[in-house]
Protein backbone atom coordinates (compact mmCIF):
# COMPACT_ATOMS: atom_id res chain seq x y z
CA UNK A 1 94.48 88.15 106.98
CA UNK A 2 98.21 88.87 107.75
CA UNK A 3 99.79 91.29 104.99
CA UNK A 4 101.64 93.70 106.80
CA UNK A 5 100.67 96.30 108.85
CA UNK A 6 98.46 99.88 109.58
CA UNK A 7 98.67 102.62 106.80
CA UNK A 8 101.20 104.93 108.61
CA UNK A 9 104.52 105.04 107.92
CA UNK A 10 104.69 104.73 104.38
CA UNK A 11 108.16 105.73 104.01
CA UNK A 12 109.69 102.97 106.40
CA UNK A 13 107.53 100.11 107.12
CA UNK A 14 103.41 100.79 108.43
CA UNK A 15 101.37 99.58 110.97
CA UNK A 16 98.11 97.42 111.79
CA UNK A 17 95.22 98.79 111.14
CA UNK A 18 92.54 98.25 114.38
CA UNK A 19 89.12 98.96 114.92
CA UNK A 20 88.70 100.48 118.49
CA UNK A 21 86.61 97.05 118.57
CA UNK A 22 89.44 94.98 118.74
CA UNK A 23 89.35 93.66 115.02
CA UNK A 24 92.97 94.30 113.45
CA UNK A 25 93.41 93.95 110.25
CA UNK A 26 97.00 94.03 108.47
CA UNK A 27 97.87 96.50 105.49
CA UNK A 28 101.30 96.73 103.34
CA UNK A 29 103.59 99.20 103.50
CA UNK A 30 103.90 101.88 101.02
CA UNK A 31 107.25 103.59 100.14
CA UNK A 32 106.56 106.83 98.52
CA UNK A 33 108.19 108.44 95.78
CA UNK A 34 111.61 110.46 96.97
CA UNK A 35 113.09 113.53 95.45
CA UNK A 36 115.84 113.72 93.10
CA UNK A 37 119.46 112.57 94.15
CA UNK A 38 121.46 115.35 95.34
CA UNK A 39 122.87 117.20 92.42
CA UNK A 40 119.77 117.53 90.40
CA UNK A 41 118.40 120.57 89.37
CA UNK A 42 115.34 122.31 88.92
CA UNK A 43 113.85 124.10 86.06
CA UNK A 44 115.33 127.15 87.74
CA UNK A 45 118.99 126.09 88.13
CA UNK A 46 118.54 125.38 91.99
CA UNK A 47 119.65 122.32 93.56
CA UNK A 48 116.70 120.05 94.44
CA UNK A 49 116.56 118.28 97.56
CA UNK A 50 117.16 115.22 98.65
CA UNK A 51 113.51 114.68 100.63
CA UNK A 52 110.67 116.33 100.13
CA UNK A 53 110.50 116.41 103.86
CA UNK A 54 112.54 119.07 106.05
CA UNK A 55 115.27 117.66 108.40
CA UNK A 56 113.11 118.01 111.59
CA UNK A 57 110.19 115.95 109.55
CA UNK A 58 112.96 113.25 108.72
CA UNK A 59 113.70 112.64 112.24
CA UNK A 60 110.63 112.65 113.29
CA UNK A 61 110.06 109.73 111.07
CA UNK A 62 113.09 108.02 111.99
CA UNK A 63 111.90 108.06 115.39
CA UNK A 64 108.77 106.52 114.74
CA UNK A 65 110.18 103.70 112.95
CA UNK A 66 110.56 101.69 115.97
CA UNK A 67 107.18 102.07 117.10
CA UNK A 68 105.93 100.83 113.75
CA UNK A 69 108.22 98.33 113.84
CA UNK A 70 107.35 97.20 117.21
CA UNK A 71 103.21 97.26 116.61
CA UNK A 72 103.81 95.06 113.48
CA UNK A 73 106.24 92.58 115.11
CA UNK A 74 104.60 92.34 118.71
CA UNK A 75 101.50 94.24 119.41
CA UNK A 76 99.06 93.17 116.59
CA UNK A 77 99.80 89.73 117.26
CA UNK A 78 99.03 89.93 120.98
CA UNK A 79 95.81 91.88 120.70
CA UNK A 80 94.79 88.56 118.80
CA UNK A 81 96.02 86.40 120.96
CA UNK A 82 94.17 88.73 123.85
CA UNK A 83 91.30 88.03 122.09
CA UNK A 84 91.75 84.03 122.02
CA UNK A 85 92.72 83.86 125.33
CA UNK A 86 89.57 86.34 126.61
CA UNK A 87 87.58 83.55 124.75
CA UNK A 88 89.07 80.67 126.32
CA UNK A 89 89.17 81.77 129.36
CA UNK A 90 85.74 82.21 129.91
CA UNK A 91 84.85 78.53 128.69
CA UNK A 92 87.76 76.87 131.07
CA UNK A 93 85.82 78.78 134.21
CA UNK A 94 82.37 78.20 133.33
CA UNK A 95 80.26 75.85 134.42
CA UNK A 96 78.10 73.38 132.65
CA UNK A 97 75.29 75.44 132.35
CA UNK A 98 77.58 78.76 131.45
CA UNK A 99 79.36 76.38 129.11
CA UNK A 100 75.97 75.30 127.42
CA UNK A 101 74.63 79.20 126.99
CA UNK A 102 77.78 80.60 125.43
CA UNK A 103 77.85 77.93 123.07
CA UNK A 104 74.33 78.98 121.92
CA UNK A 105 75.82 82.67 121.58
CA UNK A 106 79.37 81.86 120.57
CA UNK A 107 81.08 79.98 118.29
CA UNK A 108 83.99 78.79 119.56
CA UNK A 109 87.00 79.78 116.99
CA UNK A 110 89.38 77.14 115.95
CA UNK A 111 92.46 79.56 117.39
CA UNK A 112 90.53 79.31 121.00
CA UNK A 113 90.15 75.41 120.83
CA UNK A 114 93.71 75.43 120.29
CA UNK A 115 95.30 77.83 122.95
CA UNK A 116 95.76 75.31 125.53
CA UNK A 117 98.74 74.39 123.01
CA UNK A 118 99.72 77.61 121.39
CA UNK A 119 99.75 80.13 124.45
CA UNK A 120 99.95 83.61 123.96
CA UNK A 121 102.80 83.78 121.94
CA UNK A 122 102.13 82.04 119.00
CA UNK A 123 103.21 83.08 115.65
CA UNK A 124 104.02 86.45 117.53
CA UNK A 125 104.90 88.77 114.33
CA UNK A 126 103.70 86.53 112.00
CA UNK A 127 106.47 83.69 112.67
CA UNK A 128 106.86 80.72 114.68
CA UNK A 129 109.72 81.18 116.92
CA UNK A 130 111.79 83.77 117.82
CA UNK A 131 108.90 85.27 120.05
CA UNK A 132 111.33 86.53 123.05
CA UNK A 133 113.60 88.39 121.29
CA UNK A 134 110.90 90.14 119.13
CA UNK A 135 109.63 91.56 122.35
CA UNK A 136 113.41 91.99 123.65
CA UNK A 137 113.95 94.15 120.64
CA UNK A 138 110.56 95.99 120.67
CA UNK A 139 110.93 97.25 124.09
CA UNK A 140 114.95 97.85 123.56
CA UNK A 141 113.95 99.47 120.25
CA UNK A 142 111.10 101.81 121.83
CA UNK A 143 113.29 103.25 124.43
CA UNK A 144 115.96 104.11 122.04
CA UNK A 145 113.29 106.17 120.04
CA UNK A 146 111.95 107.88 123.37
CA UNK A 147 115.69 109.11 123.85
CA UNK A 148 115.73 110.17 120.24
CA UNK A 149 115.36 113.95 118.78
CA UNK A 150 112.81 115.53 118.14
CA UNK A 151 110.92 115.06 121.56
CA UNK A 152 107.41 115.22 121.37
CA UNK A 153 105.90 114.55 124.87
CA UNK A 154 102.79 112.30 123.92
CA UNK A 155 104.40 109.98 121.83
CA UNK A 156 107.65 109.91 124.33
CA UNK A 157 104.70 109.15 126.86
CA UNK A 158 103.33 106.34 125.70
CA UNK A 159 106.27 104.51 124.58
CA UNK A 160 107.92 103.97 128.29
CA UNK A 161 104.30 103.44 129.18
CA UNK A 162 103.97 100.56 126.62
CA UNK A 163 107.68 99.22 127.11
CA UNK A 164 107.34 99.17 130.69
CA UNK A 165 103.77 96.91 130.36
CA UNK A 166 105.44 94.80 128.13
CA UNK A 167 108.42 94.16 130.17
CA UNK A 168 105.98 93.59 133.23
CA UNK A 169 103.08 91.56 131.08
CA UNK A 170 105.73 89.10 129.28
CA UNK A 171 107.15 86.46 132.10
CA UNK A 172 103.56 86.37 132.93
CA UNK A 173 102.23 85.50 129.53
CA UNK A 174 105.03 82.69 129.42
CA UNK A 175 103.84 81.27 132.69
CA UNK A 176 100.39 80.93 131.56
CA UNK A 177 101.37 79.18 128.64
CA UNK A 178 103.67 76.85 130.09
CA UNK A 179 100.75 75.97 132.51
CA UNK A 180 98.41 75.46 129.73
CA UNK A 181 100.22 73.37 127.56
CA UNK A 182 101.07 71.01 130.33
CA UNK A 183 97.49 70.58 131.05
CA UNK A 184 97.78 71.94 134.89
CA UNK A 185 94.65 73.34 134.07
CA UNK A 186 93.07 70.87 133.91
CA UNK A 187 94.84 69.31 137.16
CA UNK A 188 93.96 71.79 139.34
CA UNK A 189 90.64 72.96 138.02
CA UNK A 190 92.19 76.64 137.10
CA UNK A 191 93.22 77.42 140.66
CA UNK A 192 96.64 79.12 138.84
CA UNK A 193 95.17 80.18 135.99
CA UNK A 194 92.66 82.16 137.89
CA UNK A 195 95.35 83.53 139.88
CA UNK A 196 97.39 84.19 136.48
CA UNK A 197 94.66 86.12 135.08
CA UNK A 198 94.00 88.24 137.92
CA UNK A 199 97.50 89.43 136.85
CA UNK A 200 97.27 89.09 132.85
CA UNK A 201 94.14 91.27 132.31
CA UNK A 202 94.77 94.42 133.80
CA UNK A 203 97.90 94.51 132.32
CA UNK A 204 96.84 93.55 129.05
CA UNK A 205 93.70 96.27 129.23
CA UNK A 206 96.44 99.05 130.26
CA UNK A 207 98.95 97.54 127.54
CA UNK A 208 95.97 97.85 124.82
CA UNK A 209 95.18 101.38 125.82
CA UNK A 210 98.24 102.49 125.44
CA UNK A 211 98.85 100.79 121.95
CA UNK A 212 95.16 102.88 121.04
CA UNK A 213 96.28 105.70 121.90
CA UNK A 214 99.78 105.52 120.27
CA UNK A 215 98.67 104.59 117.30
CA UNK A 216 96.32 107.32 117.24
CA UNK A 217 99.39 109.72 117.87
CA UNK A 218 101.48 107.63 115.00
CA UNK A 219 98.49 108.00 112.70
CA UNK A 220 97.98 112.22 113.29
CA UNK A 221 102.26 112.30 112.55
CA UNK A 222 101.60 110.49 109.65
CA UNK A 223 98.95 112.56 107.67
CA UNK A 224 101.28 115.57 108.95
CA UNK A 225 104.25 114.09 107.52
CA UNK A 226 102.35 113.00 104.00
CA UNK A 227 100.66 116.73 104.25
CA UNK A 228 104.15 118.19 103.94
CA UNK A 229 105.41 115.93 101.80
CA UNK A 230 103.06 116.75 98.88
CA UNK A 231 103.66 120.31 100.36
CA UNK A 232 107.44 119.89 99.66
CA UNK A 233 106.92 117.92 95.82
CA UNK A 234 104.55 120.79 94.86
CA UNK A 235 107.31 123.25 96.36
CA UNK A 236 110.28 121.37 93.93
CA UNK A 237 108.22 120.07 91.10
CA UNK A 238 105.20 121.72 91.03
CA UNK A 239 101.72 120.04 90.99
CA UNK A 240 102.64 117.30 88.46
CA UNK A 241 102.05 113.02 87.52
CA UNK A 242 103.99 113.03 91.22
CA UNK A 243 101.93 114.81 93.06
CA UNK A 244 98.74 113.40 91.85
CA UNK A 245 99.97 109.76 92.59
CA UNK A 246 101.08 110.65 95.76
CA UNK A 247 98.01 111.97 96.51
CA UNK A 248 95.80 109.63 95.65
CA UNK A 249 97.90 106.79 97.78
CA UNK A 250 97.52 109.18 100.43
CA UNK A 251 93.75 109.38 100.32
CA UNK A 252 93.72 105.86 99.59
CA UNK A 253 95.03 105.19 103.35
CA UNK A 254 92.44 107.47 104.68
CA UNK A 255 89.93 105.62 102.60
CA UNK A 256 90.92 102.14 104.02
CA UNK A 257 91.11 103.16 107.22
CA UNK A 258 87.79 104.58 107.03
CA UNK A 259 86.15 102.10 105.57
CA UNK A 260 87.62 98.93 107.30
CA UNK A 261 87.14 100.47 110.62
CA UNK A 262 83.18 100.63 110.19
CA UNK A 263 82.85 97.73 108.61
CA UNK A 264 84.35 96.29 111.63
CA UNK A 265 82.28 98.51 113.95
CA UNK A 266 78.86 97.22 115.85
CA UNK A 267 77.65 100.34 114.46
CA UNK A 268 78.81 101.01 111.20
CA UNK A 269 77.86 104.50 109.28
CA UNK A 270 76.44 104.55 105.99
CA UNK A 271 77.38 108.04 105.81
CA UNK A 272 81.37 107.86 107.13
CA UNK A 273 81.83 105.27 104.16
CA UNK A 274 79.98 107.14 101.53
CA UNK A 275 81.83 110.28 102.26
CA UNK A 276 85.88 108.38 102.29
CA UNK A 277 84.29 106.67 98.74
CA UNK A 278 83.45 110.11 97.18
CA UNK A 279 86.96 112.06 98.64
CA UNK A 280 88.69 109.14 97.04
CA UNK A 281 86.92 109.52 93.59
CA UNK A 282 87.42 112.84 93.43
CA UNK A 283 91.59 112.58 94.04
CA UNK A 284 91.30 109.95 91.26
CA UNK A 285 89.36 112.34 88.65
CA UNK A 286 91.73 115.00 89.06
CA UNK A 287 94.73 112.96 88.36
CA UNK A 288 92.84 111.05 85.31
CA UNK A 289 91.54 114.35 84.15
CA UNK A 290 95.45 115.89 84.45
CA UNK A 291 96.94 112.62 83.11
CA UNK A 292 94.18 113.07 79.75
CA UNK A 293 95.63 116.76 79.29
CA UNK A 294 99.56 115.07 79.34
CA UNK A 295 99.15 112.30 76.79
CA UNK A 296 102.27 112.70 75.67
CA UNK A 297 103.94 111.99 78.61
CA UNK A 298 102.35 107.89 78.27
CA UNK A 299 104.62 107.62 75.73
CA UNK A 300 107.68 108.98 77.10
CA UNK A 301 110.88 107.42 78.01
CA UNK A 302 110.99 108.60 81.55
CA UNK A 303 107.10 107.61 81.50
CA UNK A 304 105.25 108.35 84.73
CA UNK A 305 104.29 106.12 87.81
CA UNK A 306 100.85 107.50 87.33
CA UNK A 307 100.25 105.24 84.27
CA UNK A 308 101.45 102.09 85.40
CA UNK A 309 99.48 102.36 88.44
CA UNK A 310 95.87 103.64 87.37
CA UNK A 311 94.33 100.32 86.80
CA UNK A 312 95.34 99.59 90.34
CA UNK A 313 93.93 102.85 91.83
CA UNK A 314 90.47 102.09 89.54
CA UNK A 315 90.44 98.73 91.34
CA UNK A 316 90.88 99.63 94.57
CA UNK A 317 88.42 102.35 93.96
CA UNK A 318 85.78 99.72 92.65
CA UNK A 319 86.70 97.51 96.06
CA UNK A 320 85.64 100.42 98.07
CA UNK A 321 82.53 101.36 95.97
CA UNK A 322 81.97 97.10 96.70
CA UNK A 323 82.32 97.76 100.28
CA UNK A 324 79.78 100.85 100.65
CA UNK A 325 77.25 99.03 98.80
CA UNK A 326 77.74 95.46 101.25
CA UNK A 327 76.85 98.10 104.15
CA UNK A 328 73.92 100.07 102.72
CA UNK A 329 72.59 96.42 101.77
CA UNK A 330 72.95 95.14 105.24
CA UNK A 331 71.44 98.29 106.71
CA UNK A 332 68.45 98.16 104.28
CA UNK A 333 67.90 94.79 105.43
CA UNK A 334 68.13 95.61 109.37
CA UNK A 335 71.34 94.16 110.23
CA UNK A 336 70.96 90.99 108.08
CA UNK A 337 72.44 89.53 105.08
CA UNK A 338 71.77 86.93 102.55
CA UNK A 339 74.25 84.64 101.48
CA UNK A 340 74.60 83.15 97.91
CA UNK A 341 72.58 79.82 99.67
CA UNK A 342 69.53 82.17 100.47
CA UNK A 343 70.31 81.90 104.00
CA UNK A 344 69.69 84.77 106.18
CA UNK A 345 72.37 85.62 108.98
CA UNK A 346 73.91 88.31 110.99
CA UNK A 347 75.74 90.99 108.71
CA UNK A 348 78.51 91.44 111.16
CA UNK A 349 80.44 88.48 109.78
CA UNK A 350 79.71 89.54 105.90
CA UNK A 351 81.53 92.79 106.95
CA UNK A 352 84.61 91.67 108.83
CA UNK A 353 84.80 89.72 105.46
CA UNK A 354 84.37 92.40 102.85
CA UNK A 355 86.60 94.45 104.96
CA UNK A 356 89.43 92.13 104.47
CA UNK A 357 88.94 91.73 100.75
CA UNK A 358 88.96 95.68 100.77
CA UNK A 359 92.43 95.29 102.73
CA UNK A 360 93.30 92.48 100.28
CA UNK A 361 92.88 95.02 97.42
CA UNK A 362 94.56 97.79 99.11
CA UNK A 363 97.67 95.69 99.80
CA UNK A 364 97.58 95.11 96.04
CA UNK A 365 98.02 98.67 95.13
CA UNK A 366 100.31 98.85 97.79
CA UNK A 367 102.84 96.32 96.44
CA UNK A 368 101.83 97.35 92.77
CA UNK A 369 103.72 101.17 93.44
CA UNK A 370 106.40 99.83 95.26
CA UNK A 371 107.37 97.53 92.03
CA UNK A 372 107.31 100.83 89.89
């Protein structure tokens, strides 16, 4: 499910969600509300500001664009494709007998069966073609940032770490691709793709932990930036219909991320879920239960976002409530779930799916507030 990217950056484009499993899943980007053009005033008489985020804040998400920018266009799609290829390696070098037992533990997936044609750079960023220079202008676009004010020594860190893996990881990945497409696999029983992926996978594994960890770093900015941003709305408006809304996405990113992440987990917990479902309920009680003391303000010209968008925050809340009751059933049944045939199978695959119809409904809201 390709919709756009991981919950970050809200204000400039976000980024792909991924379990430390390897699972990504892709989530819209959400533009948040901005502060009144320069010139306005406040109840006061002041001038109000043009963000609601102080100059350093701006350029610290400014600087981050281009790592957003560069994990939706390049690096989601490759972890995929890492995936795929991980897969079809493994068959191509087996023998008979290997070939035979990880058929009886793994079902080949239709991408894997196909690789010998696509490569690794297939689709990369969600279109065909174009997959050079989307790598060209990731790596160009991540050392521009690294140069950028305000430093900040992690994140500086693991973007030449990543642009320098990239740059070192992408002839190779065309190589390989050009060699399996021709079919010289199949010529010379793997001898160069053997060689190939004594080169591919370390770089790949380093390229991937990198990408973990930066998104980590990305994802703490982010809940700083939104922190201060309610900080600053509270600061020029007061704790009003903005404020709540605001909120309430905010949480609702949390909540996703949450949520999605255990359901894609071998492991998930019961407990993580049930406590993002009940933080999220609570945001949206407060703003219902501030929106039923302003009734008045429904009906107003200037009406506020908070009414178009609360059927959309009640559905999204109902997808997560959905999704907490998919795992407690699949826990109460020791790892197993029934499907609407009667079968009984595995409940990892019933989660990766509810988890992408809770992403499905989260991109909803998402594109629901920034129509408002």
């Amino acid at each position: 499910m390709e919709m756009g990217d991981y919950p970050v950056n809200f204000n400039l484009k976000s980024i792909a969600l991924v379990a430390l499993c390897g699972i990504a899943f892709s989530l819209g980007a959400y533009v948040p509300a901005k502060a009144q053009p320069a010139g306005a005033t406040s109840k006061d008489g002041e001038a109000k500001p043009t963000s609601y985020l102080s100059e350093d804040d701006q350029k610290l998400q400014m600087k981050q664009h281009a790592f957003i920018e560069c994990i939706n266009e390049v690096d989601s799609s490759l972890r995929k494709r890492f995936d795929v290829y991980t897969e079809f390696f493994a068959r191509q070098t087996a023998s008979a007998k290997q070939r035979n037992s990880l058929s009886s533990r793994i079902s080949e997936s239709s991408e894997a069966m196909t690789f010998a044609g696509d490569g690794f750079l297939y689709k990369l960023g969600g279109r065909p073609g174009g997959v050079e220079r989307s790598i060209v202008t990731c790596v160009s676009d991540l050392k521009d940032a690294v140069a950028q004010p305000p430093k900040d020594a992690d994140l500086d860190r693991v973007g030449t770490q990543y642009s320098e893996t990239l740059t070192t990881l992408t002839p190779l990945l065309k190589t390989a691709g050009e060699y399996y497409k021709d079919g010289d696999h199949s010529d010379d029983k793997m001898a160069k793709g053997k060689a190939l992926d004594a080169q591919i996978k370390p770089l790949f594994v380093a390229l991937l932990a990198t990408s973990t960890e930066m998104r980590k770093i990305i994802t703490s900015n982010e809940a700083m930036l939104q922190n201060h941003r309610l900080d600053g709305i509270i600061k020029v408006e007061g704790k009003g219909f903005r404020w709540y809304t605001e909120r309430y996405m905010q949480q609702a990113r949390e909540t996703v991320r949450i949520v999605a992440d255990n359901m894609s987990a071998t492991k998930p917990s019961l407990a993580a879920v049930q406590a993002a479902e009940t933080a999220l309920q609570a945001v949206l009680d407060e703003g219902k239960a501030f929106a039923a003391q302003h009734p008045d303000s429904e009906q107003s010209d200037n009406q506020p976002a908070w009414f178009s968008l609360e059927d959309s925050f009640s559905d999204f809340m109902r997808s997560v409530k959905g999704a907490r009751r998919t795992v407690a059933d699949i826990q109460a049944n020791g790892g197993k779930f029934t499907n609407v045939a009667g079968f009984t199978e595995p409940g990892g695959r019933e989660l990766r799916l509810q988890a992408q119809y809770l992403i499905g409904y989260y991109n909803d809201l998402i594109e629901t507030y920034n129509r408002r």
